[in-house]
PDB file of N, CA and C in Angstrom:
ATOM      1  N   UNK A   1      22.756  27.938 -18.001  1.00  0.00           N
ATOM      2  CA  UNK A   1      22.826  27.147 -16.808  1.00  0.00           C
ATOM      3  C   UNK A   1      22.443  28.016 -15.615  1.00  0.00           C
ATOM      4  N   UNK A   2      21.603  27.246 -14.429  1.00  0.00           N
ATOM      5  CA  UNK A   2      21.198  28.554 -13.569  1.00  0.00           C
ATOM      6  C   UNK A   2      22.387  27.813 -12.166  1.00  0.00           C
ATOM      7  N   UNK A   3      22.352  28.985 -11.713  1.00  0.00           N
ATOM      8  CA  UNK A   3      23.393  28.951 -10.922  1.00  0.00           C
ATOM      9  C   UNK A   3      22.650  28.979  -9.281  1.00  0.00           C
ATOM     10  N   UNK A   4      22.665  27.990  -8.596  1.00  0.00           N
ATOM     11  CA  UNK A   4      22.377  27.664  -7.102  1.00  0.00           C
ATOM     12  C   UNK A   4      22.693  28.486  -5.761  1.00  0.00           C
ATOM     13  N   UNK A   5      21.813  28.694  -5.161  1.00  0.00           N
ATOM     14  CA  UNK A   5      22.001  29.454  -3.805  1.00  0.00           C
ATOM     15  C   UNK A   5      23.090  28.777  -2.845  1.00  0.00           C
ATOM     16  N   UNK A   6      23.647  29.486  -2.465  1.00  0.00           N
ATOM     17  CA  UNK A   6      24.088  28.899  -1.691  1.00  0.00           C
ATOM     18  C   UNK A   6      23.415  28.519  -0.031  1.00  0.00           C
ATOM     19  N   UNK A   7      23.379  27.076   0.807  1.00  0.00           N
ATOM     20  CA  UNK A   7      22.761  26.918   1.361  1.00  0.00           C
ATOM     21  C   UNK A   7      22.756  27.471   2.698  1.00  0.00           C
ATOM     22  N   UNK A   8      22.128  28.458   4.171  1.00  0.00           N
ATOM     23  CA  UNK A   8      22.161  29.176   4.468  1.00  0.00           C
ATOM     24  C   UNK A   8      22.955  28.641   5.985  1.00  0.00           C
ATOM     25  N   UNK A   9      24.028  29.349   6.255  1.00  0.00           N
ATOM     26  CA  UNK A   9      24.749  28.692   7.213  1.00  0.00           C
ATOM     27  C   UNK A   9      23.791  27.943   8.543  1.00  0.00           C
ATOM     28  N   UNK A  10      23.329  28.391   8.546  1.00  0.00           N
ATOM     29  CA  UNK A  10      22.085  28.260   9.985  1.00  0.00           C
ATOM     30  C   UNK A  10      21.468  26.815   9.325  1.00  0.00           C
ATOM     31  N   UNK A  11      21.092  26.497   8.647  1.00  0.00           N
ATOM     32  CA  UNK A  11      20.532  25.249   7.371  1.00  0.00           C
ATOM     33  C   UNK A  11      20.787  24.007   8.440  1.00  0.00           C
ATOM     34  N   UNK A  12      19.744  23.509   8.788  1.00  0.00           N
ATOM     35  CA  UNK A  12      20.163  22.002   9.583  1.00  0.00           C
ATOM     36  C   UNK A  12      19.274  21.038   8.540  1.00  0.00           C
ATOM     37  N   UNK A  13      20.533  20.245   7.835  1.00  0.00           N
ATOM     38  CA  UNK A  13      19.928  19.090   7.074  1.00  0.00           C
ATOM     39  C   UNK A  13      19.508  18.193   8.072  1.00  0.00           C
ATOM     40  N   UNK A  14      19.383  17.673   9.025  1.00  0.00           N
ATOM     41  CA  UNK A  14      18.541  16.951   9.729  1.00  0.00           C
ATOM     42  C   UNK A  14      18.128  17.272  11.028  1.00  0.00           C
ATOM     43  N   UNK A  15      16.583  18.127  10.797  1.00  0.00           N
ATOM     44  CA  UNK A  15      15.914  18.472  11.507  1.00  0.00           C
ATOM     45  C   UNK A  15      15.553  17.601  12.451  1.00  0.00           C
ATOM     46  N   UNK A  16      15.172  17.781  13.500  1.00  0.00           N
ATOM     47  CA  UNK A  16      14.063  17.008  14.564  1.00  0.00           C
ATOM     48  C   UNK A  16      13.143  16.167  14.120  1.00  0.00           C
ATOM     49  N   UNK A  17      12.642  15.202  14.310  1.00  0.00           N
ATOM     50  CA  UNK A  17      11.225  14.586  13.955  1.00  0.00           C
ATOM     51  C   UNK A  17      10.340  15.180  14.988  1.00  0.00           C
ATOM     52  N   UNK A  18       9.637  16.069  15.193  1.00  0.00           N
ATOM     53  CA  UNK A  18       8.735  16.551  16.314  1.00  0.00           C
ATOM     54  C   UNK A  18       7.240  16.061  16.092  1.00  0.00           C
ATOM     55  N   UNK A  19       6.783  16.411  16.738  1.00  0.00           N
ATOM     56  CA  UNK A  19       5.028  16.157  16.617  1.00  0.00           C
ATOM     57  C   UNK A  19       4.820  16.562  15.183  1.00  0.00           C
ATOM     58  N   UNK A  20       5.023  17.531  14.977  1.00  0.00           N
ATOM     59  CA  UNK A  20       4.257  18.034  13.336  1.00  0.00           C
ATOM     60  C   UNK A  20       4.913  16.975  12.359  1.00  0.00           C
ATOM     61  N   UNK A  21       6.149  16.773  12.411  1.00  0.00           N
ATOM     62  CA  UNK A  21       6.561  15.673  10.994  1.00  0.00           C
ATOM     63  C   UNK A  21       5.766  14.531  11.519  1.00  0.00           C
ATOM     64  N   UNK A  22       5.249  14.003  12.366  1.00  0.00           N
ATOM     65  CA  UNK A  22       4.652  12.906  12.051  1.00  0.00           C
ATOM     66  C   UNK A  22       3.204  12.700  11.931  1.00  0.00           C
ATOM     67  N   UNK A  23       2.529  14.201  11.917  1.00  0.00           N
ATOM     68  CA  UNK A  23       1.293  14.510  11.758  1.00  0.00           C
ATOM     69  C   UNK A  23       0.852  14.593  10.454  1.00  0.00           C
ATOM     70  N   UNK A  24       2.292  14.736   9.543  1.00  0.00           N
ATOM     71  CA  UNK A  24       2.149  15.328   8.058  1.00  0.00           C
ATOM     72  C   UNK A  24       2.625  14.402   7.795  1.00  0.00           C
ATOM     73  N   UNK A  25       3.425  13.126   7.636  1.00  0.00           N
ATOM     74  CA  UNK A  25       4.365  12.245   7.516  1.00  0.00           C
ATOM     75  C   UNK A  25       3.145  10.808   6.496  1.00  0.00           C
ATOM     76  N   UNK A  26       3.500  10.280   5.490  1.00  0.00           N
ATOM     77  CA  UNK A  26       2.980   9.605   5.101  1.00  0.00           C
ATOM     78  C   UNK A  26       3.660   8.350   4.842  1.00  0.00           C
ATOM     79  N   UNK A  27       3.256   7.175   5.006  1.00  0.00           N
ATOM     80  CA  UNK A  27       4.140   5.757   4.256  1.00  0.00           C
ATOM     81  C   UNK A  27       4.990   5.934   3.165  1.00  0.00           C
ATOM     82  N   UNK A  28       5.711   5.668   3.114  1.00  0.00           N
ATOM     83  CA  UNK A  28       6.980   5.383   1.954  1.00  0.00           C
ATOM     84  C   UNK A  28       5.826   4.487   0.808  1.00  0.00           C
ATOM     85  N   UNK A  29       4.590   3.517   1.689  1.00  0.00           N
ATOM     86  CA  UNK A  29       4.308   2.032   0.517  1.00  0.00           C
ATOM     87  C   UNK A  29       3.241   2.577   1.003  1.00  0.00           C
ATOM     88  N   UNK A  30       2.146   2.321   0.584  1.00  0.00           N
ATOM     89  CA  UNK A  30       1.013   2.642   0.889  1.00  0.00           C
ATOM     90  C   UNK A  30       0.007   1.229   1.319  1.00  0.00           C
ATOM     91  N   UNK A  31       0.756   0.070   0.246  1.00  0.00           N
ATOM     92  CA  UNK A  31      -0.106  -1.158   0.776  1.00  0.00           C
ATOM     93  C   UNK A  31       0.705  -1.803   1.813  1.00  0.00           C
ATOM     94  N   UNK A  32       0.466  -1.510   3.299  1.00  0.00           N
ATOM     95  CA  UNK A  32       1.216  -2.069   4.094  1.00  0.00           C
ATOM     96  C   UNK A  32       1.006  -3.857   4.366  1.00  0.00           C
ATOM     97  N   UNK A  33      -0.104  -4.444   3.710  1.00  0.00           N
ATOM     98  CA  UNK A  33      -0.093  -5.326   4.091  1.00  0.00           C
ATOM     99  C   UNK A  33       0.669  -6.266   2.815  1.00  0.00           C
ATOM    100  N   UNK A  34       1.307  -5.708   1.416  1.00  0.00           N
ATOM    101  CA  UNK A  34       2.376  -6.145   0.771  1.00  0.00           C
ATOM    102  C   UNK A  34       3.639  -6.169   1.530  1.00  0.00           C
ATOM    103  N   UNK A  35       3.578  -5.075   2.199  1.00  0.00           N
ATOM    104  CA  UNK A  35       4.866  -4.326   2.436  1.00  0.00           C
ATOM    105  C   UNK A  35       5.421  -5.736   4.131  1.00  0.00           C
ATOM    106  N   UNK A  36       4.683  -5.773   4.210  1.00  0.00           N
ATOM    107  CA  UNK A  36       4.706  -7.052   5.449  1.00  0.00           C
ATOM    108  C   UNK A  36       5.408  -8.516   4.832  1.00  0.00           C
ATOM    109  N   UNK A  37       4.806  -8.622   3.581  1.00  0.00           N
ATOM    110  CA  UNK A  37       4.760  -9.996   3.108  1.00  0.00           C
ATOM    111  C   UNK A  37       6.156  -9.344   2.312  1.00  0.00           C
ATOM    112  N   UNK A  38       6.422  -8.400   1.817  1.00  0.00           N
ATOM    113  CA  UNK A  38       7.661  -8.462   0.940  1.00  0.00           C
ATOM    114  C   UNK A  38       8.662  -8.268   2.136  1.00  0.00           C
ATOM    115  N   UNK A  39       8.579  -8.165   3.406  1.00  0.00           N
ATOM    116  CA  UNK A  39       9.824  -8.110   4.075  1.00  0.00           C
ATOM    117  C   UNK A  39      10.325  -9.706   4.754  1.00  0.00           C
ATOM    118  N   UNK A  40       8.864 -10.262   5.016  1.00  0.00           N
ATOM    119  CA  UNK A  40       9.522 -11.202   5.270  1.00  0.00           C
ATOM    120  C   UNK A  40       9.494 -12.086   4.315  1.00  0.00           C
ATOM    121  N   UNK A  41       9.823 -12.318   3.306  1.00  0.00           N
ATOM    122  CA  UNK A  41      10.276 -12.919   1.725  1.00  0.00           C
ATOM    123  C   UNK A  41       9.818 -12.161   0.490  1.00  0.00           C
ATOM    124  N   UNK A  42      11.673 -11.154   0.643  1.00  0.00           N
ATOM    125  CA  UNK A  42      11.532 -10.060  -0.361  1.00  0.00           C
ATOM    126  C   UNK A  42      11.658 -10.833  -1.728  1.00  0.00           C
ATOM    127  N   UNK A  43      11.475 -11.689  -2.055  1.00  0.00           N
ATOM    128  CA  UNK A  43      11.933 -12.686  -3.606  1.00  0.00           C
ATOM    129  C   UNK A  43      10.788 -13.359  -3.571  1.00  0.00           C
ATOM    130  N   UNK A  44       9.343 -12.994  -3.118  1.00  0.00           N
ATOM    131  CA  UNK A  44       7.701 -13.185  -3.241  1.00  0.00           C
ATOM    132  C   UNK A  44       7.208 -12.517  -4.832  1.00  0.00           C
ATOM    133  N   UNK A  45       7.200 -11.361  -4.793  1.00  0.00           N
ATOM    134  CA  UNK A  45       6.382 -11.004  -5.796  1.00  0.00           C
ATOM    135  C   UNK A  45       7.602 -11.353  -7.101  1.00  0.00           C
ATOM    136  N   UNK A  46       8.887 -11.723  -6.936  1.00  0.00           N
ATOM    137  CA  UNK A  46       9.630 -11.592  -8.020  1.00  0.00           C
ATOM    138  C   UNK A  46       9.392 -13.552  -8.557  1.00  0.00           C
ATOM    139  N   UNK A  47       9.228 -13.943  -7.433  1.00  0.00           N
ATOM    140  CA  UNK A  47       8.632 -16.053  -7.545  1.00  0.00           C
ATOM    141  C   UNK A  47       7.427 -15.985  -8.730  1.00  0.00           C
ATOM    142  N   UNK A  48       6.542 -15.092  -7.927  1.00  0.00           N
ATOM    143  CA  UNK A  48       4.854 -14.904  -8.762  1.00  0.00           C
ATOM    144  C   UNK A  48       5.347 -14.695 -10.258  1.00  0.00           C
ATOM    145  N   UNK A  49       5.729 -13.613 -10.636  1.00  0.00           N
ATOM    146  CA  UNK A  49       6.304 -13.681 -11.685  1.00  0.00           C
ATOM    147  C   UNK A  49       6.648 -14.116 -12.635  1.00  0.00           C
ATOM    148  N   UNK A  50       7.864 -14.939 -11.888  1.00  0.00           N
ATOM    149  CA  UNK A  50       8.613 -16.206 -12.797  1.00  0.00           C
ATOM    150  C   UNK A  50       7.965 -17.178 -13.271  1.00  0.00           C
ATOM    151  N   UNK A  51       6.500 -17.547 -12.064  1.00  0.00           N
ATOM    152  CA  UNK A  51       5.778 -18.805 -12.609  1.00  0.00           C
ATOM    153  C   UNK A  51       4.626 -18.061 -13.450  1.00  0.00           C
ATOM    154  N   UNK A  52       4.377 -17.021 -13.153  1.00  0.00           N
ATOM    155  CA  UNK A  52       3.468 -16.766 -14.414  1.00  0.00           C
ATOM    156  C   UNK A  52       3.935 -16.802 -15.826  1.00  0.00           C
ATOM    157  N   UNK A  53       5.750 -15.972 -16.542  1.00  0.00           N
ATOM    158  CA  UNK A  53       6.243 -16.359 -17.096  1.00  0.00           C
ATOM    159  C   UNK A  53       6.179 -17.849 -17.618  1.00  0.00           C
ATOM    160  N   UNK A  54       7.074 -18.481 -16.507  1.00  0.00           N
ATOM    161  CA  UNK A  54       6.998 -19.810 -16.703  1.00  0.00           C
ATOM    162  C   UNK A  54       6.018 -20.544 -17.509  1.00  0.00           C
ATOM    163  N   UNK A  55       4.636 -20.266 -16.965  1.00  0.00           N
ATOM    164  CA  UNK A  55       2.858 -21.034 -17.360  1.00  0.00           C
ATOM    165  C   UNK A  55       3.163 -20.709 -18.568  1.00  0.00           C
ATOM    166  N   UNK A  56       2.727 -19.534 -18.794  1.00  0.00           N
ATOM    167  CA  UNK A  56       3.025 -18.031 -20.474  1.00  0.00           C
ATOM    168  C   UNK A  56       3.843 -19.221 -21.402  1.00  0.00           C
ATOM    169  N   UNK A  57       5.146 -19.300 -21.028  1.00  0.00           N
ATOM    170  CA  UNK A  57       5.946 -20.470 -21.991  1.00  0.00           C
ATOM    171  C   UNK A  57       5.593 -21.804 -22.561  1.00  0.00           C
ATOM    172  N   UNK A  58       5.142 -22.090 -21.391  1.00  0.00           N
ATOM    173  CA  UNK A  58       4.845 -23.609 -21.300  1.00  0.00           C
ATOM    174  C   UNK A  58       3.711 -23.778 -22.120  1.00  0.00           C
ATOM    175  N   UNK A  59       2.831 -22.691 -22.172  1.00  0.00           N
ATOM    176  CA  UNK A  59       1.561 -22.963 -23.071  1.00  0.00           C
ATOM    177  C   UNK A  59       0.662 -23.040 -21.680  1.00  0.00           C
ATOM    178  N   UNK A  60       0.704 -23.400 -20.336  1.00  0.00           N
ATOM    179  CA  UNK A  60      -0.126 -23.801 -19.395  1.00  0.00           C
ATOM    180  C   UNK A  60      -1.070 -22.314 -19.214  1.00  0.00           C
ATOM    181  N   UNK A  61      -1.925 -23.564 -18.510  1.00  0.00           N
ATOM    182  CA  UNK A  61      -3.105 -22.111 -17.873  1.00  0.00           C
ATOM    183  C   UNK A  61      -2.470 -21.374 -16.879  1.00  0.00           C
ATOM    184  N   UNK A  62      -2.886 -19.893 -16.914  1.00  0.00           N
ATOM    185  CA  UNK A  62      -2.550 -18.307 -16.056  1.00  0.00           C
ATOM    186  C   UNK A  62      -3.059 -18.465 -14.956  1.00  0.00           C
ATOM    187  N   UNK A  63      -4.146 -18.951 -15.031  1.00  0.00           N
ATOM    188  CA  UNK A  63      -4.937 -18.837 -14.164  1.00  0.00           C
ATOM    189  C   UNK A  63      -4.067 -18.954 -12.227  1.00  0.00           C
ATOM    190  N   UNK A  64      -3.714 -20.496 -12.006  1.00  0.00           N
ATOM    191  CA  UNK A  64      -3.210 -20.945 -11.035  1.00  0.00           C
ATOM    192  C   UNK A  64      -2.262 -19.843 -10.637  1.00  0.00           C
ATOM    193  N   UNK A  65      -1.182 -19.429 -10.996  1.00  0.00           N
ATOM    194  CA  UNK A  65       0.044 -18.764 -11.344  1.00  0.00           C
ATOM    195  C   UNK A  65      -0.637 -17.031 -10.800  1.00  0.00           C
ATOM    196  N   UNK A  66      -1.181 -16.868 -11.493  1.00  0.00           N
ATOM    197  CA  UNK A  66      -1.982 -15.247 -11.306  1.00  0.00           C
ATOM    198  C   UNK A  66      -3.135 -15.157 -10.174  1.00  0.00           C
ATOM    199  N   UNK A  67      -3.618 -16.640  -9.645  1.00  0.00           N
ATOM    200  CA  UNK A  67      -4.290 -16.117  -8.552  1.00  0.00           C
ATOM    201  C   UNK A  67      -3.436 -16.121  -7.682  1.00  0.00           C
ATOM    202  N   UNK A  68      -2.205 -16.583  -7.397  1.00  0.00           N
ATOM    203  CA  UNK A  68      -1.475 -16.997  -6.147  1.00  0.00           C
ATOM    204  C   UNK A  68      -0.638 -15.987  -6.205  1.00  0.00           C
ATOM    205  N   UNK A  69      -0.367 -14.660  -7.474  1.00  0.00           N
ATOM    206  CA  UNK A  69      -0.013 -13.472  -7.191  1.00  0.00           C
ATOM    207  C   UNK A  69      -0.887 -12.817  -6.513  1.00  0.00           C
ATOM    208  N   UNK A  70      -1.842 -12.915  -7.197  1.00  0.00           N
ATOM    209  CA  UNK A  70      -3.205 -12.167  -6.393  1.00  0.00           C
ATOM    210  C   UNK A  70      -3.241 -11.754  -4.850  1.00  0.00           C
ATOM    211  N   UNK A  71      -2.865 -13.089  -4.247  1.00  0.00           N
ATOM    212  CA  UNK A  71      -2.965 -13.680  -2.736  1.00  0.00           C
ATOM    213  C   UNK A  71      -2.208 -13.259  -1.685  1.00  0.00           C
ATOM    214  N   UNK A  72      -0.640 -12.583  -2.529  1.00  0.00           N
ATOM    215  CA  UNK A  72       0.369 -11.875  -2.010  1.00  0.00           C
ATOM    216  C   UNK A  72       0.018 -10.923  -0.688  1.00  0.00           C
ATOM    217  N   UNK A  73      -0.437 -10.071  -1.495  1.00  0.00           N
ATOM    218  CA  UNK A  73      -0.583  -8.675  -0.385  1.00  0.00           C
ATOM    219  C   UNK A  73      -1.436  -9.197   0.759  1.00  0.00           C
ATOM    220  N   UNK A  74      -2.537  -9.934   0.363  1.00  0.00           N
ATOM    221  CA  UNK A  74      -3.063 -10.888   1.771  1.00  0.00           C
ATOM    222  C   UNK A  74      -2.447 -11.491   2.214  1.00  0.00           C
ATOM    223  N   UNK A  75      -1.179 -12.216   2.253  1.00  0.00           N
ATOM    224  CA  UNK A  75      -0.445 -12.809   2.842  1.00  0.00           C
ATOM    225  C   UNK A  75      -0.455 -12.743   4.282  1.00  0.00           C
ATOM    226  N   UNK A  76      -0.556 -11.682   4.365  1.00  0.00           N
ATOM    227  CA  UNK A  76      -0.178 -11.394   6.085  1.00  0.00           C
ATOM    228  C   UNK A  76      -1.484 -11.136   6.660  1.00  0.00           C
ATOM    229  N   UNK A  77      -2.130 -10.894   6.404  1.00  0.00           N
ATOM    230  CA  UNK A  77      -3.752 -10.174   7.162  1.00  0.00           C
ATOM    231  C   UNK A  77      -3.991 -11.314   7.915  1.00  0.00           C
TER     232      UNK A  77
END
């Protein structure tokens, strides 16, 4: 087992946000224009889903069901 430093009194777990962290700083999501549509109806891509499932069961065509996942991340543009 390896055994841990101890952390250095001076150690500030929450630094500043200054100019440089947000120069280096990247998105958490990268497709922001999902990231729009899943906030304002976070139970979107989990709907798409269900009815694609759903079709899948039923024997019905994918098609309808899988383009209107498709359409998601455009949602908002």
């Amino acid at each position: 087992m390896n055994t841990r430093k101890d952390i250095p009194t001076d150690h500030d777990e929450n630094p500043p946000l200054d100019a440089d962290f947000f120069d280096e700083a990247r998105p958490a999501f990268e497709n922001t224009a999902l990231m729009q549509v899943l906030l304002k109806d976070p139970s979107a891509l989990e709907n798409a889903l269900r009815q694609i499932v759903e079709a899948h069961d039923a024997g019905d065509p994918l098609e309808g069901p899988i383009s209107k996942a498709r359409a998601i991340p455009h949602a908002a543009e």
